[in-house]
C-alpha atoms as a PDB file:
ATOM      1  CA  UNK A   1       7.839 -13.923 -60.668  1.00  0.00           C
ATOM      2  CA  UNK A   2       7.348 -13.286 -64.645  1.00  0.00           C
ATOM      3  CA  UNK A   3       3.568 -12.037 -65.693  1.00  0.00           C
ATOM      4  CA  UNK A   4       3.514 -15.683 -67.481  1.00  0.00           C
ATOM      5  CA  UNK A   5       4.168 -17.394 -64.397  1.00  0.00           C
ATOM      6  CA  UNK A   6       1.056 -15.638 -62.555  1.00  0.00           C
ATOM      7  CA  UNK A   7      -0.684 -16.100 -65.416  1.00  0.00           C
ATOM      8  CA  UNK A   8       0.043 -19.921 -65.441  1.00  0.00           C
ATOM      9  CA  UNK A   9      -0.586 -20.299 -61.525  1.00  0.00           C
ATOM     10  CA  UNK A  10      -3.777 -18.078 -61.917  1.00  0.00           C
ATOM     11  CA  UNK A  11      -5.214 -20.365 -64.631  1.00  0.00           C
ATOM     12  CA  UNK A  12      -4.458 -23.577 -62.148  1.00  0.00           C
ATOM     13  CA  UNK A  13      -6.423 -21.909 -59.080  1.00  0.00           C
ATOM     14  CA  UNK A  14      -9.325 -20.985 -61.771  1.00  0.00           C
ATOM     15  CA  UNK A  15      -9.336 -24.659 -63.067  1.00  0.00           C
ATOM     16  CA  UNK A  16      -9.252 -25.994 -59.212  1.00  0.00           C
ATOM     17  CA  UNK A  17     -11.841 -23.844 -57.983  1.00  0.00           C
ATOM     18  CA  UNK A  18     -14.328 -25.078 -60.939  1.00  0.00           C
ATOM     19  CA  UNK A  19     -13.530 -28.134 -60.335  1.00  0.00           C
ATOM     20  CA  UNK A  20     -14.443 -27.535 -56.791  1.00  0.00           C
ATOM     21  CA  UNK A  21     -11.357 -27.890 -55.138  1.00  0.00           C
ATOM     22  CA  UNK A  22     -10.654 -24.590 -53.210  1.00  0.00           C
ATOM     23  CA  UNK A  23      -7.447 -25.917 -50.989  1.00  0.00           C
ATOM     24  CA  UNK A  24      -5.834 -26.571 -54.408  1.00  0.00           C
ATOM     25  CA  UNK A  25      -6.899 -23.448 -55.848  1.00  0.00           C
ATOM     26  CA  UNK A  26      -5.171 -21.691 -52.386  1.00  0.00           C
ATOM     27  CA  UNK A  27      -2.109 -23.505 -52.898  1.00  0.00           C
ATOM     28  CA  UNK A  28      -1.711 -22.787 -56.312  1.00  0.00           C
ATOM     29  CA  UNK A  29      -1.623 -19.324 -55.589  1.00  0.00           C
ATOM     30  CA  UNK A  30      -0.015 -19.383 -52.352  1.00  0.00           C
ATOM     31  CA  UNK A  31       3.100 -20.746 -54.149  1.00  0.00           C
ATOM     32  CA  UNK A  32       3.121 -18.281 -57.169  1.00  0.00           C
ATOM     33  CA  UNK A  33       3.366 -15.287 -54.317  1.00  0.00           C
ATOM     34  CA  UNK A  34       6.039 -17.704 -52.518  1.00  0.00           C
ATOM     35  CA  UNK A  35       8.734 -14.787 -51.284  1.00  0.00           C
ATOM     36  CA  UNK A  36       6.080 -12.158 -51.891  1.00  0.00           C
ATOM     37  CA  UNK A  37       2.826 -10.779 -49.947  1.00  0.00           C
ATOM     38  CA  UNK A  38       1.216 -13.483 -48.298  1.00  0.00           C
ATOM     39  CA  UNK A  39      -1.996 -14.573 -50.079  1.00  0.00           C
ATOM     40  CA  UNK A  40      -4.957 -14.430 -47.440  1.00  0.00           C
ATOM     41  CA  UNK A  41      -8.038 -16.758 -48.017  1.00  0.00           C
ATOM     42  CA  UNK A  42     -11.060 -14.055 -47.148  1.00  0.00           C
ATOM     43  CA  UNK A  43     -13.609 -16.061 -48.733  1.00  0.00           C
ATOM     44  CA  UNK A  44     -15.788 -16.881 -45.461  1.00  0.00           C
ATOM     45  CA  UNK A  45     -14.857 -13.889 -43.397  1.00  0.00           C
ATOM     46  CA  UNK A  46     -18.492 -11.846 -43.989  1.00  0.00           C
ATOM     47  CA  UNK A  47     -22.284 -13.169 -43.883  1.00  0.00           C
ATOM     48  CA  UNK A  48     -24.104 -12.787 -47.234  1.00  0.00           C
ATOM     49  CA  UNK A  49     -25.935  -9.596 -45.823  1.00  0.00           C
ATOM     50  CA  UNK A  50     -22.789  -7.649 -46.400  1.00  0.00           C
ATOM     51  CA  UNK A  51     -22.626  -8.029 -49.941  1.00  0.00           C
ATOM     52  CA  UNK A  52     -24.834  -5.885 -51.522  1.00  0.00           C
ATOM     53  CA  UNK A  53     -25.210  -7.425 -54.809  1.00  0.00           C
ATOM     54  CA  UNK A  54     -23.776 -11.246 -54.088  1.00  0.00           C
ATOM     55  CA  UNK A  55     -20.141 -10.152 -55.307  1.00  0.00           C
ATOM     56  CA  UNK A  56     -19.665  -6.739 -54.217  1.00  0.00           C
ATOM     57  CA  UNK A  57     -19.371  -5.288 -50.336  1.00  0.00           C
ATOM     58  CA  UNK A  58     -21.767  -2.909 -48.988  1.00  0.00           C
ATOM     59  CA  UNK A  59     -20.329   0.269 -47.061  1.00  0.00           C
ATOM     60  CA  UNK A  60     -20.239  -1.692 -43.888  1.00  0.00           C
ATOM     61  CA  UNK A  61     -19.254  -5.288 -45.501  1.00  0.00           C
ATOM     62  CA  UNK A  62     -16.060  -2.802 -46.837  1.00  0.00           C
ATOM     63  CA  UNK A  63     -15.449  -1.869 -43.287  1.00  0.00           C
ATOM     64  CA  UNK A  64     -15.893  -5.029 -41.550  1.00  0.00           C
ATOM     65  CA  UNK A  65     -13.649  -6.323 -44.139  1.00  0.00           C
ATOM     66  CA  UNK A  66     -11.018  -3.609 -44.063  1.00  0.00           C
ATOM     67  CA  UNK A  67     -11.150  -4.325 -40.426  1.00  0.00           C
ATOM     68  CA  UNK A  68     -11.002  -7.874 -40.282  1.00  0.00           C
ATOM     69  CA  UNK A  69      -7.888  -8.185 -42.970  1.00  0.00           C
ATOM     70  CA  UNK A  70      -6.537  -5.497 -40.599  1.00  0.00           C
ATOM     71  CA  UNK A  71      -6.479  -7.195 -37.499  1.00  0.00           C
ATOM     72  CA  UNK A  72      -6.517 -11.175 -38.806  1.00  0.00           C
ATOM     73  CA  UNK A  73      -4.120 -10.741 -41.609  1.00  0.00           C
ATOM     74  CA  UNK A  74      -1.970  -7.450 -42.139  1.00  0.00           C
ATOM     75  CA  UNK A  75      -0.680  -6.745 -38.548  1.00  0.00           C
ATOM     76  CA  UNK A  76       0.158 -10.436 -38.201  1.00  0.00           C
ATOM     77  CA  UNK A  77       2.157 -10.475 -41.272  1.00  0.00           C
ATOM     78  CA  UNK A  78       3.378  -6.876 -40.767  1.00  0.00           C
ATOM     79  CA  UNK A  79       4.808  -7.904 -37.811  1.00  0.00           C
ATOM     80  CA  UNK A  80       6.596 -10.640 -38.122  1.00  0.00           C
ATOM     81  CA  UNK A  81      10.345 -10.651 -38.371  1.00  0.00           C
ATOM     82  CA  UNK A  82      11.602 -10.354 -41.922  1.00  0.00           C
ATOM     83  CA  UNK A  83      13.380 -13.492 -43.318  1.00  0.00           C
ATOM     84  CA  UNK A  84      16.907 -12.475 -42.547  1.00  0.00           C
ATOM     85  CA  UNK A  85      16.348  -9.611 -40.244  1.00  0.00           C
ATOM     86  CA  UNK A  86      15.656  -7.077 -42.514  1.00  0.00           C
ATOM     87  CA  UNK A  87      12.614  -4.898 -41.605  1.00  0.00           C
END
């Protein structure tokens, strides 16, 4: 993928999620990583309480997040076979 591609597919999930449409703004960016990292939707994974000013994580929001991503997302991606076998 180009820089102006994720540019392009970044400006779509903006425009969706203003528009309040969140599923579109997850697709949009879901297909610009297509054959890349999986794109994990971590928006509703910790209370309110854990963000210490309404955007950024407290120490423990950080580690219940680390934790959660660990266990929900990376080691169920991480382990999954490889399309075509390779590792």
């Amino acid at each position: 993928m180009t820089g102006e591609q994720f540019l392009q597919a970044h400006a779509i999930a903006k425009l969706a999620l203003e528009n309040k449409l969140p599923a579109l703004s997850l697709q949009a960016m879901r297909e610009a990583f297509r054959g890349g990292p999986p794109l994990f939707d971590a928006r509703e994974w910790l209370a309110d309480e854990l963000l210490g000013d309404g955007h950024h994580l407290t120490g423990t929001g950080a580690d219940a997040f680390t934790a959660r991503l660990t266990r929900d997302a990376l080691a169920p991606w991480l382990a999954a076979p490889a399309p075509g076998g390779a590792p």
